[in-house]
C-alpha atoms as a PDB file:
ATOM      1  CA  UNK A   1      65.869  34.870   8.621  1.00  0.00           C
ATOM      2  CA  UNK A   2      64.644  32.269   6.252  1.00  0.00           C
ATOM      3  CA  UNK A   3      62.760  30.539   8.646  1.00  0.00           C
ATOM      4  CA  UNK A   4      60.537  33.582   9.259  1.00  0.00           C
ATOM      5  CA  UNK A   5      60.083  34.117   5.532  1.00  0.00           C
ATOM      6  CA  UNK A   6      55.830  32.582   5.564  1.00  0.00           C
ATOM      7  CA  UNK A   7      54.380  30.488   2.536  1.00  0.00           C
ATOM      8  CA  UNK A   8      55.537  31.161  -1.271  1.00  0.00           C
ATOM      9  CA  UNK A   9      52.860  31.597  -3.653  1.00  0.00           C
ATOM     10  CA  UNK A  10      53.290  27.867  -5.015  1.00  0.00           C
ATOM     11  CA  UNK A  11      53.031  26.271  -1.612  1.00  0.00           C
ATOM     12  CA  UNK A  12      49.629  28.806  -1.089  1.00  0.00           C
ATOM     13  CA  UNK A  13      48.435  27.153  -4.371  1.00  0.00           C
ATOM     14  CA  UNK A  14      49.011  23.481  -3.555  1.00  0.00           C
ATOM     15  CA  UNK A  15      47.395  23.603  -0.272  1.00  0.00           C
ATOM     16  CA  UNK A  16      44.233  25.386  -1.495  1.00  0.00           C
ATOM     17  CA  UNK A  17      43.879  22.829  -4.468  1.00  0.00           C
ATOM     18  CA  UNK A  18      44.901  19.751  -1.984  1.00  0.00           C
ATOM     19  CA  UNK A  19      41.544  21.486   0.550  1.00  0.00           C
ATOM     20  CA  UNK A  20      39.261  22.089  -2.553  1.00  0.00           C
ATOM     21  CA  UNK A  21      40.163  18.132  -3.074  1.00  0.00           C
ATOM     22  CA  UNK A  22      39.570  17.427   0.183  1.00  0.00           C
ATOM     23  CA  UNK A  23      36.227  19.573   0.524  1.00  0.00           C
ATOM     24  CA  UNK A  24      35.101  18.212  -3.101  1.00  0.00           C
ATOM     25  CA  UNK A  25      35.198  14.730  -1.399  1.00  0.00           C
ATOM     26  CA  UNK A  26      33.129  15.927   2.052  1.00  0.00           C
ATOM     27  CA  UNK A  27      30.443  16.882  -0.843  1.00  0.00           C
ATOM     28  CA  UNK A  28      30.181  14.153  -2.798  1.00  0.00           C
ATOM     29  CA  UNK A  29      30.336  11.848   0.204  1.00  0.00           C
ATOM     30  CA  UNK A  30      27.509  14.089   1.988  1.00  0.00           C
ATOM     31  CA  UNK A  31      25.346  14.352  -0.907  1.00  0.00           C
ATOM     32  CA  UNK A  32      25.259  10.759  -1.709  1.00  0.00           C
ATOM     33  CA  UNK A  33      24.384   9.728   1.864  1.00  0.00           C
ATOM     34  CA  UNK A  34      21.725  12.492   1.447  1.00  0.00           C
ATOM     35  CA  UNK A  35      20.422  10.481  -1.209  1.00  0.00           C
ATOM     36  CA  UNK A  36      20.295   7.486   0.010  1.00  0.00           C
ATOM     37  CA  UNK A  37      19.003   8.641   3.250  1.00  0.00           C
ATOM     38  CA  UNK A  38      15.925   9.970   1.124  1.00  0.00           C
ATOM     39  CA  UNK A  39      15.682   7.192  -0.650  1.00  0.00           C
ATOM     40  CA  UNK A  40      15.209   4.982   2.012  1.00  0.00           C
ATOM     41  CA  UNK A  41      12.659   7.102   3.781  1.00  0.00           C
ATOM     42  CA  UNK A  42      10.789   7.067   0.554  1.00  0.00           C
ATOM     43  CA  UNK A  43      11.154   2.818   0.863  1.00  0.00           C
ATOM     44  CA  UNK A  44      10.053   2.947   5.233  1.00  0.00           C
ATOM     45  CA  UNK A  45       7.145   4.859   3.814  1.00  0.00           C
ATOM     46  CA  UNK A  46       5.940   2.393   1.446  1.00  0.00           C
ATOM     47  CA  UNK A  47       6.314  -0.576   3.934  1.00  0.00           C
ATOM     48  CA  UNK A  48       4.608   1.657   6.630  1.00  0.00           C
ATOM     49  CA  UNK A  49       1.690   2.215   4.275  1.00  0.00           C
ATOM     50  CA  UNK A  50       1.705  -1.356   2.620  1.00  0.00           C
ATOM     51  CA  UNK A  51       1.348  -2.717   6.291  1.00  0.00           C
ATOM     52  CA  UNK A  52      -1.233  -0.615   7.813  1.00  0.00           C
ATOM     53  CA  UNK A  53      -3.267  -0.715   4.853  1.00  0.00           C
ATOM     54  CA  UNK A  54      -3.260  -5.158   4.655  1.00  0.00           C
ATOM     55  CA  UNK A  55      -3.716  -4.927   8.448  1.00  0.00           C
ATOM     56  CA  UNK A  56      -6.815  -3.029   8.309  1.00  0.00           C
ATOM     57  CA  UNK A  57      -8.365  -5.031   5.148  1.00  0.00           C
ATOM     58  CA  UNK A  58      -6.606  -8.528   7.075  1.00  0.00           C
ATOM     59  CA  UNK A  59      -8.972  -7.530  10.214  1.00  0.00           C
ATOM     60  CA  UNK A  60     -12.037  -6.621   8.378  1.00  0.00           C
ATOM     61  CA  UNK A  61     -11.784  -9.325   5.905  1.00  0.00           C
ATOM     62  CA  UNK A  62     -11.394 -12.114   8.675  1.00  0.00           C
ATOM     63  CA  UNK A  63     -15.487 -10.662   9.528  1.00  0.00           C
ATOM     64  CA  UNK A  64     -16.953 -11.402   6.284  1.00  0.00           C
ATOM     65  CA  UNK A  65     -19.271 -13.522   6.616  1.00  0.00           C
ATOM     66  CA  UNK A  66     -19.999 -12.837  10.063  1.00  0.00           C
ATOM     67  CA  UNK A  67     -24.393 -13.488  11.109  1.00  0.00           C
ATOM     68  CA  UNK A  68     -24.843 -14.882  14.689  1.00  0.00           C
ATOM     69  CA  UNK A  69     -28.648 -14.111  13.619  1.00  0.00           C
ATOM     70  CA  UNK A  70     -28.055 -16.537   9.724  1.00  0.00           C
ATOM     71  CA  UNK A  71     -30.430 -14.526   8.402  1.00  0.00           C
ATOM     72  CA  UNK A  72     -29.152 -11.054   7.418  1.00  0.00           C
ATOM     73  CA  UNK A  73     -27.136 -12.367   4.105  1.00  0.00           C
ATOM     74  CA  UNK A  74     -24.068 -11.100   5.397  1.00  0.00           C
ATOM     75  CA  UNK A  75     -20.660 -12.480   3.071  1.00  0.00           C
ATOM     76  CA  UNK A  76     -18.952 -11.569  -0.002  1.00  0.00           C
ATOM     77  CA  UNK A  77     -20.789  -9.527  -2.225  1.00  0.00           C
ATOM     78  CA  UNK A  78     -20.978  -9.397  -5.835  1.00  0.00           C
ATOM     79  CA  UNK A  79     -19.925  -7.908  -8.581  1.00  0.00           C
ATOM     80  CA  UNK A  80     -16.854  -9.751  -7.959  1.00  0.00           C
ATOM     81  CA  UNK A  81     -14.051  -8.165  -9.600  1.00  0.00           C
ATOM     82  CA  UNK A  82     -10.183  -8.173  -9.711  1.00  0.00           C
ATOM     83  CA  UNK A  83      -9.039  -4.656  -8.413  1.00  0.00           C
ATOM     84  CA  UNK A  84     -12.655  -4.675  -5.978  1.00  0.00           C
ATOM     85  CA  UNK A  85     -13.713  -6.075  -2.598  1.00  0.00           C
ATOM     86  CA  UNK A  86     -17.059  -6.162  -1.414  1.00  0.00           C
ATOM     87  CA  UNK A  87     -18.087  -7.877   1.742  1.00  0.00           C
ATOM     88  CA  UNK A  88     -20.250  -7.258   4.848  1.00  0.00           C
ATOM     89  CA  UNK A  89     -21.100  -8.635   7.560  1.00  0.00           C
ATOM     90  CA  UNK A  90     -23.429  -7.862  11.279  1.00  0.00           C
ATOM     91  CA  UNK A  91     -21.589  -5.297  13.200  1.00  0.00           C
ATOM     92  CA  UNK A  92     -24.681  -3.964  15.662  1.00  0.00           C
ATOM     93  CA  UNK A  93     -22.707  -3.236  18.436  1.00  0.00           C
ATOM     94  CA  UNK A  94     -19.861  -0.897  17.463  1.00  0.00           C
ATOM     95  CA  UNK A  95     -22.044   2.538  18.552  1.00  0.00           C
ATOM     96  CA  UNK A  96     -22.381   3.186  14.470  1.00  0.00           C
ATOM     97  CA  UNK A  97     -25.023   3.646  11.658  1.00  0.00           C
ATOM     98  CA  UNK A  98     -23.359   1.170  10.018  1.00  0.00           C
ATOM     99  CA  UNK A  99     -26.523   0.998   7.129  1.00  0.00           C
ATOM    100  CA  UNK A 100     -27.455   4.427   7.339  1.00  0.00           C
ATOM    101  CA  UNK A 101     -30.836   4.193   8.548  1.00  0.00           C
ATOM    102  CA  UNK A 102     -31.232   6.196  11.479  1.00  0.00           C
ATOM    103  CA  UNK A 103     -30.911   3.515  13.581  1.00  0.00           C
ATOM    104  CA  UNK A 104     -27.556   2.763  15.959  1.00  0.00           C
ATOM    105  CA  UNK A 105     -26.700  -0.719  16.965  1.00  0.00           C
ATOM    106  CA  UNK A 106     -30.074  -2.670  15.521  1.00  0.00           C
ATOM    107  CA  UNK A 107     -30.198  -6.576  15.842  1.00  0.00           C
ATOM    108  CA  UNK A 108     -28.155  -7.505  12.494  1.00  0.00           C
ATOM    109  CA  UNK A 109     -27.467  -4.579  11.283  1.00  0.00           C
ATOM    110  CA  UNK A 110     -24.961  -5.121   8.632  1.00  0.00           C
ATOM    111  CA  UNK A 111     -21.420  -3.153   8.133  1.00  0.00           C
ATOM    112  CA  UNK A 112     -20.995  -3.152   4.373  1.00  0.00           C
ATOM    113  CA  UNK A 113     -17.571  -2.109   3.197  1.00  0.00           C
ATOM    114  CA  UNK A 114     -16.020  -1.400   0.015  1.00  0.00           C
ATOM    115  CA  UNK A 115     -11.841  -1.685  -0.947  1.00  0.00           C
ATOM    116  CA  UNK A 116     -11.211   0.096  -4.559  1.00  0.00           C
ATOM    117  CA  UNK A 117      -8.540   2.819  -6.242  1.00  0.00           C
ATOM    118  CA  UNK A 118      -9.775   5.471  -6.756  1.00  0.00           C
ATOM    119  CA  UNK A 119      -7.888   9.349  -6.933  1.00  0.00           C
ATOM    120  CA  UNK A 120      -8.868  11.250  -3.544  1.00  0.00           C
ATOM    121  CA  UNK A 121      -6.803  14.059  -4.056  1.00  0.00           C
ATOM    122  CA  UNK A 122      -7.680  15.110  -7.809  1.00  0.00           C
ATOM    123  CA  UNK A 123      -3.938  14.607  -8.766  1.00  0.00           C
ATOM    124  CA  UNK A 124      -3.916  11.744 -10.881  1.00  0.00           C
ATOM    125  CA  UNK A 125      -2.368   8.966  -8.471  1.00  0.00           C
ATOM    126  CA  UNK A 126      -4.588   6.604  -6.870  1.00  0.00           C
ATOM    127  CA  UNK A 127      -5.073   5.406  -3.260  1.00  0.00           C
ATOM    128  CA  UNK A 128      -6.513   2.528  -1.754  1.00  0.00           C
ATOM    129  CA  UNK A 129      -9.798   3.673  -0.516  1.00  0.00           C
ATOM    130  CA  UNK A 130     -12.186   2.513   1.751  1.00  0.00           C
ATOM    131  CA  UNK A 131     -16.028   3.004   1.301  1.00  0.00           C
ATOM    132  CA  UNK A 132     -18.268   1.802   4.357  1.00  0.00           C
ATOM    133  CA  UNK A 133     -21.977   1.371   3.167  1.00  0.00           C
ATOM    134  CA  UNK A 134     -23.163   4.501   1.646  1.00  0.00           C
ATOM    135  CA  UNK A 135     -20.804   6.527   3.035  1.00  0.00           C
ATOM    136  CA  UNK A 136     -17.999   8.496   1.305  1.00  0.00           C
ATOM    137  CA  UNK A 137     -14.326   6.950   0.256  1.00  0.00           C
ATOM    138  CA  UNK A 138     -11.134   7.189   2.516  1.00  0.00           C
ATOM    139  CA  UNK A 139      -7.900   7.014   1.557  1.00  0.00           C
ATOM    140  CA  UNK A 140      -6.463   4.199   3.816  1.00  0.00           C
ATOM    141  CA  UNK A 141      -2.823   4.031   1.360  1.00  0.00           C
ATOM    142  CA  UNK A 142      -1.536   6.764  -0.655  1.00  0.00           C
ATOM    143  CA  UNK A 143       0.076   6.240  -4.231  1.00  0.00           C
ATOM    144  CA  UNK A 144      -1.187   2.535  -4.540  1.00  0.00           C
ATOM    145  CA  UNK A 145      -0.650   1.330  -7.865  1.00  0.00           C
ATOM    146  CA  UNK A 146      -2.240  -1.724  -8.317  1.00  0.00           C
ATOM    147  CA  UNK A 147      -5.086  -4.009  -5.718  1.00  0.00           C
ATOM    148  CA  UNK A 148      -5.314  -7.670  -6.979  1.00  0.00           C
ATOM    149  CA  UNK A 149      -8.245  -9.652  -5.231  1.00  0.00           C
ATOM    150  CA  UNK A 150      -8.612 -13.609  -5.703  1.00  0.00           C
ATOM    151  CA  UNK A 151     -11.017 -15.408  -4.105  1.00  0.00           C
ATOM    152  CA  UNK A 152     -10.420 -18.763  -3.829  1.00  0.00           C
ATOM    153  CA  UNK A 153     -12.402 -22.168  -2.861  1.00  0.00           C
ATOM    154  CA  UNK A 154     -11.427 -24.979   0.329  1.00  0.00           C
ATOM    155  CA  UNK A 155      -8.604 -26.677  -1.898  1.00  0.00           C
ATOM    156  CA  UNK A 156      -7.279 -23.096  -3.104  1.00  0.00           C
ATOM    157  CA  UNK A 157      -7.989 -23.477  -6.433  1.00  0.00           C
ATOM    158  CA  UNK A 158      -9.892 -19.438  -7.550  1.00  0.00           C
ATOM    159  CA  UNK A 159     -13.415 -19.523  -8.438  1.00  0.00           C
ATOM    160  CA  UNK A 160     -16.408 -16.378  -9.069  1.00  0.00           C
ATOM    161  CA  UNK A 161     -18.267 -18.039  -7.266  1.00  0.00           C
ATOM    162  CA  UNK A 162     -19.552 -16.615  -4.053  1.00  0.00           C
ATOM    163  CA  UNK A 163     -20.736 -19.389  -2.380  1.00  0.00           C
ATOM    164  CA  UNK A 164     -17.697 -21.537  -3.358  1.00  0.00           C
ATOM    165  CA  UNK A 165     -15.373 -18.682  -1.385  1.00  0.00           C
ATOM    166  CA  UNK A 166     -13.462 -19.573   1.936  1.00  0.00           C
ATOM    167  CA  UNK A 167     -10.262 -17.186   1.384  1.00  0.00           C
ATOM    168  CA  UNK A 168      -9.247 -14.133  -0.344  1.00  0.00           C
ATOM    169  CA  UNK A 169      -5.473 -13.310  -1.753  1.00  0.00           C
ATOM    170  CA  UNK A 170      -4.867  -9.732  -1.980  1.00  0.00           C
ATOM    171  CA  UNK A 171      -1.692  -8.290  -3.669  1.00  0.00           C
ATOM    172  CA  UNK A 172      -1.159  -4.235  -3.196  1.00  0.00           C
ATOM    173  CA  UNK A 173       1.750  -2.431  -4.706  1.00  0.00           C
ATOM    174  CA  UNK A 174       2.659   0.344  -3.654  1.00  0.00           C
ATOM    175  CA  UNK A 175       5.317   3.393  -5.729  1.00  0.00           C
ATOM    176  CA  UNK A 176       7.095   5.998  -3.648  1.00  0.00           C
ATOM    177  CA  UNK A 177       5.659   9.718  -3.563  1.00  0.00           C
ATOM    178  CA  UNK A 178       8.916  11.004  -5.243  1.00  0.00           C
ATOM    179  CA  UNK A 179      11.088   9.652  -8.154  1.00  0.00           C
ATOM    180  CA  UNK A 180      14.788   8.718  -7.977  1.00  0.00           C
ATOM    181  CA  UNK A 181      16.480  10.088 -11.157  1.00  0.00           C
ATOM    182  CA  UNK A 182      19.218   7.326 -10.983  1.00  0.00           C
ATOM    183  CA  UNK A 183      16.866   4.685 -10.885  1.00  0.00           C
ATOM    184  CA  UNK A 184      14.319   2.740 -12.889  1.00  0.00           C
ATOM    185  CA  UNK A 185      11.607   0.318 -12.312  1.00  0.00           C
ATOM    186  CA  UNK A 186      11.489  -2.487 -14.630  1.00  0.00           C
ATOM    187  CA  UNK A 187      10.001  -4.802 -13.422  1.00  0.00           C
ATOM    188  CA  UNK A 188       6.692  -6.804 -13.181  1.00  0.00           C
ATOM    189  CA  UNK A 189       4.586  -7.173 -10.385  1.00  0.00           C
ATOM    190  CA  UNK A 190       2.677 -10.265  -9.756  1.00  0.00           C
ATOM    191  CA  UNK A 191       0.122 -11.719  -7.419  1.00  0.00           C
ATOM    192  CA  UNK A 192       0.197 -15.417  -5.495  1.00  0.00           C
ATOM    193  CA  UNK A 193      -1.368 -16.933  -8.596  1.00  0.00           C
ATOM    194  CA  UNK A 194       2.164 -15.582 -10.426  1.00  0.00           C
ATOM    195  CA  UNK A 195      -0.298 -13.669 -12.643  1.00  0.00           C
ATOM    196  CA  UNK A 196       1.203  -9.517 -13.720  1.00  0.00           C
ATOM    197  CA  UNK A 197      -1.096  -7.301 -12.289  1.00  0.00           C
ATOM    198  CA  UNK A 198       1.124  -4.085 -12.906  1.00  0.00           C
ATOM    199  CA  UNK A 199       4.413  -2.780 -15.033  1.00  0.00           C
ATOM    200  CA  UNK A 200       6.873  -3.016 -16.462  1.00  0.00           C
ATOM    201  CA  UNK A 201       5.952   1.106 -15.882  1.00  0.00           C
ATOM    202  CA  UNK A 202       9.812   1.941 -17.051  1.00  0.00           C
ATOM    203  CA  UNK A 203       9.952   5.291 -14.715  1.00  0.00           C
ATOM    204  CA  UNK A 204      11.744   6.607 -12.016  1.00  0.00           C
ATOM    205  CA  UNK A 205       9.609   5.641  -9.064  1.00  0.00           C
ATOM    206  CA  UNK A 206      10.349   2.693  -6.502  1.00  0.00           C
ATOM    207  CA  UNK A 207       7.130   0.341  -5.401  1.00  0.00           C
ATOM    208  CA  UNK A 208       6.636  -2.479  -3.409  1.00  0.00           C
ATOM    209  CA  UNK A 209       4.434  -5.297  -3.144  1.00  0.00           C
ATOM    210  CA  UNK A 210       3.044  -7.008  -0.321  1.00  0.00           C
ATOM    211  CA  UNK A 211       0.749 -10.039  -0.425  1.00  0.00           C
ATOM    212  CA  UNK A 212      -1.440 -12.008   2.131  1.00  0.00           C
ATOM    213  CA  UNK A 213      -3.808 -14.836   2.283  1.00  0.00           C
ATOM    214  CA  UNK A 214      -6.665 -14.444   4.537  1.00  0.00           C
ATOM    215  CA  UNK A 215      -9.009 -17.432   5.598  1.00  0.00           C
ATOM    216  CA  UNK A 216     -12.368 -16.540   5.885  1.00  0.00           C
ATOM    217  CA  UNK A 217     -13.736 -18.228   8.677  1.00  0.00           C
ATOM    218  CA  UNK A 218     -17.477 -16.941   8.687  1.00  0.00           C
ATOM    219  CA  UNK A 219     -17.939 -17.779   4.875  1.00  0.00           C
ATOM    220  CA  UNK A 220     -17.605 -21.598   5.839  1.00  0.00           C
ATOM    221  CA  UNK A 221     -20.891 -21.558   7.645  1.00  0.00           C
END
């Protein structure tokens, strides 16, 4: 019967073609998500690392200054330099060596520490690292392209001038650990004072920048 007769070789043909349409579609639709899924990973990473970084420098900073005893010249430490930060201040009772004498927890013993790039794995990117008194550097941010420091007086204005300082802007920016072929950064990255402190770099990697202001309340005094 011609009912009972199955599929002719055209009608095999257009339904293969219409389901290689059909998968080609599921691909490209899958792959792109895939891409952007990766991308944005690459992004939550950055802000992840941005944030804990400024946290941890936010906290510290905040102690500069710090000398119950005013006599242990604890504060903001020279040289003072754009991409550096230098401060101490009397930490003796945090169970640490903080000044590598021998001694734990001494009356004014100072906790020096140190904020700088610098390459801790070797591989040509830089990290933000942190150095506490003569001790080694630690990579607090991975693939952290630029540190901007400016210190700046009461009325805001910047100054070199240590004992003029009462707040510190710091500007990190941040580049993803992987490049996106379809994309390309071109733009310039800035601190609060609007001045470039990185690009345009013209590659394939995504950064971000995150800034804060941080009033040092110990410096005042």
């Amino acid at each position: 019967m011609r009912w009972n007769r199955g599929f002719t070789v055209v009608e095999l043909m257009i339904s293969i073609a219409v389901a290689g349409v059909v998968m080609a579609g599921i691909y490209s639709v899958n792959r792109s998500q895939q891409k952007s899924y990766i991308i944005q990973e690459q992004v939550v990473g950055m802000q992840q690392s941005l944030r804990g970084a400024m946290d941890l420098m936010e906290r510290e900073i905040r102690m500069a200054g710090f000398d119950p005893y005013r006599h242990s010249g604890a504060g903001i430490r020279e040289p003072i330099e754009s991409n550096t930060l230098l401060f101490c201040f009397v930490a003796d009772d945090d169970g640490y060596d903080n000044d590598g004498d021998g001694d734990v927890d001494e009356t004014g013993e100072l906790k020096t520490i140190r904020y700088a790039l610098y390459d801790s794995g070797a591989d040509g990117d830089y990290d933000l690292g942190r150095k506490v008194g003569a001790g080694t550097n630690k990579a607090v941010a991975e693939n952290i392209d630029a540190l901007d420091v400016v210190f700046l007086r009461e009325d805001g204005t910047p100054t070199a001038n240590v004992s003029e300082m009462r707040s510190i802007q710091i500007t990190l920016v941040a580049r993803s650990g992987r490049i996106d072929p379809h994309y390309v950064d071109t733009s310039v990255y800035t601190n609060q004072q609007g001045s470039a402190i990185l690009g345009p770099k013209n590659d394939n990697f995504r950064r971000k920048r995150l800034t804060a202001e941080v009033y040092c309340r110990n410096l005042a005094f």
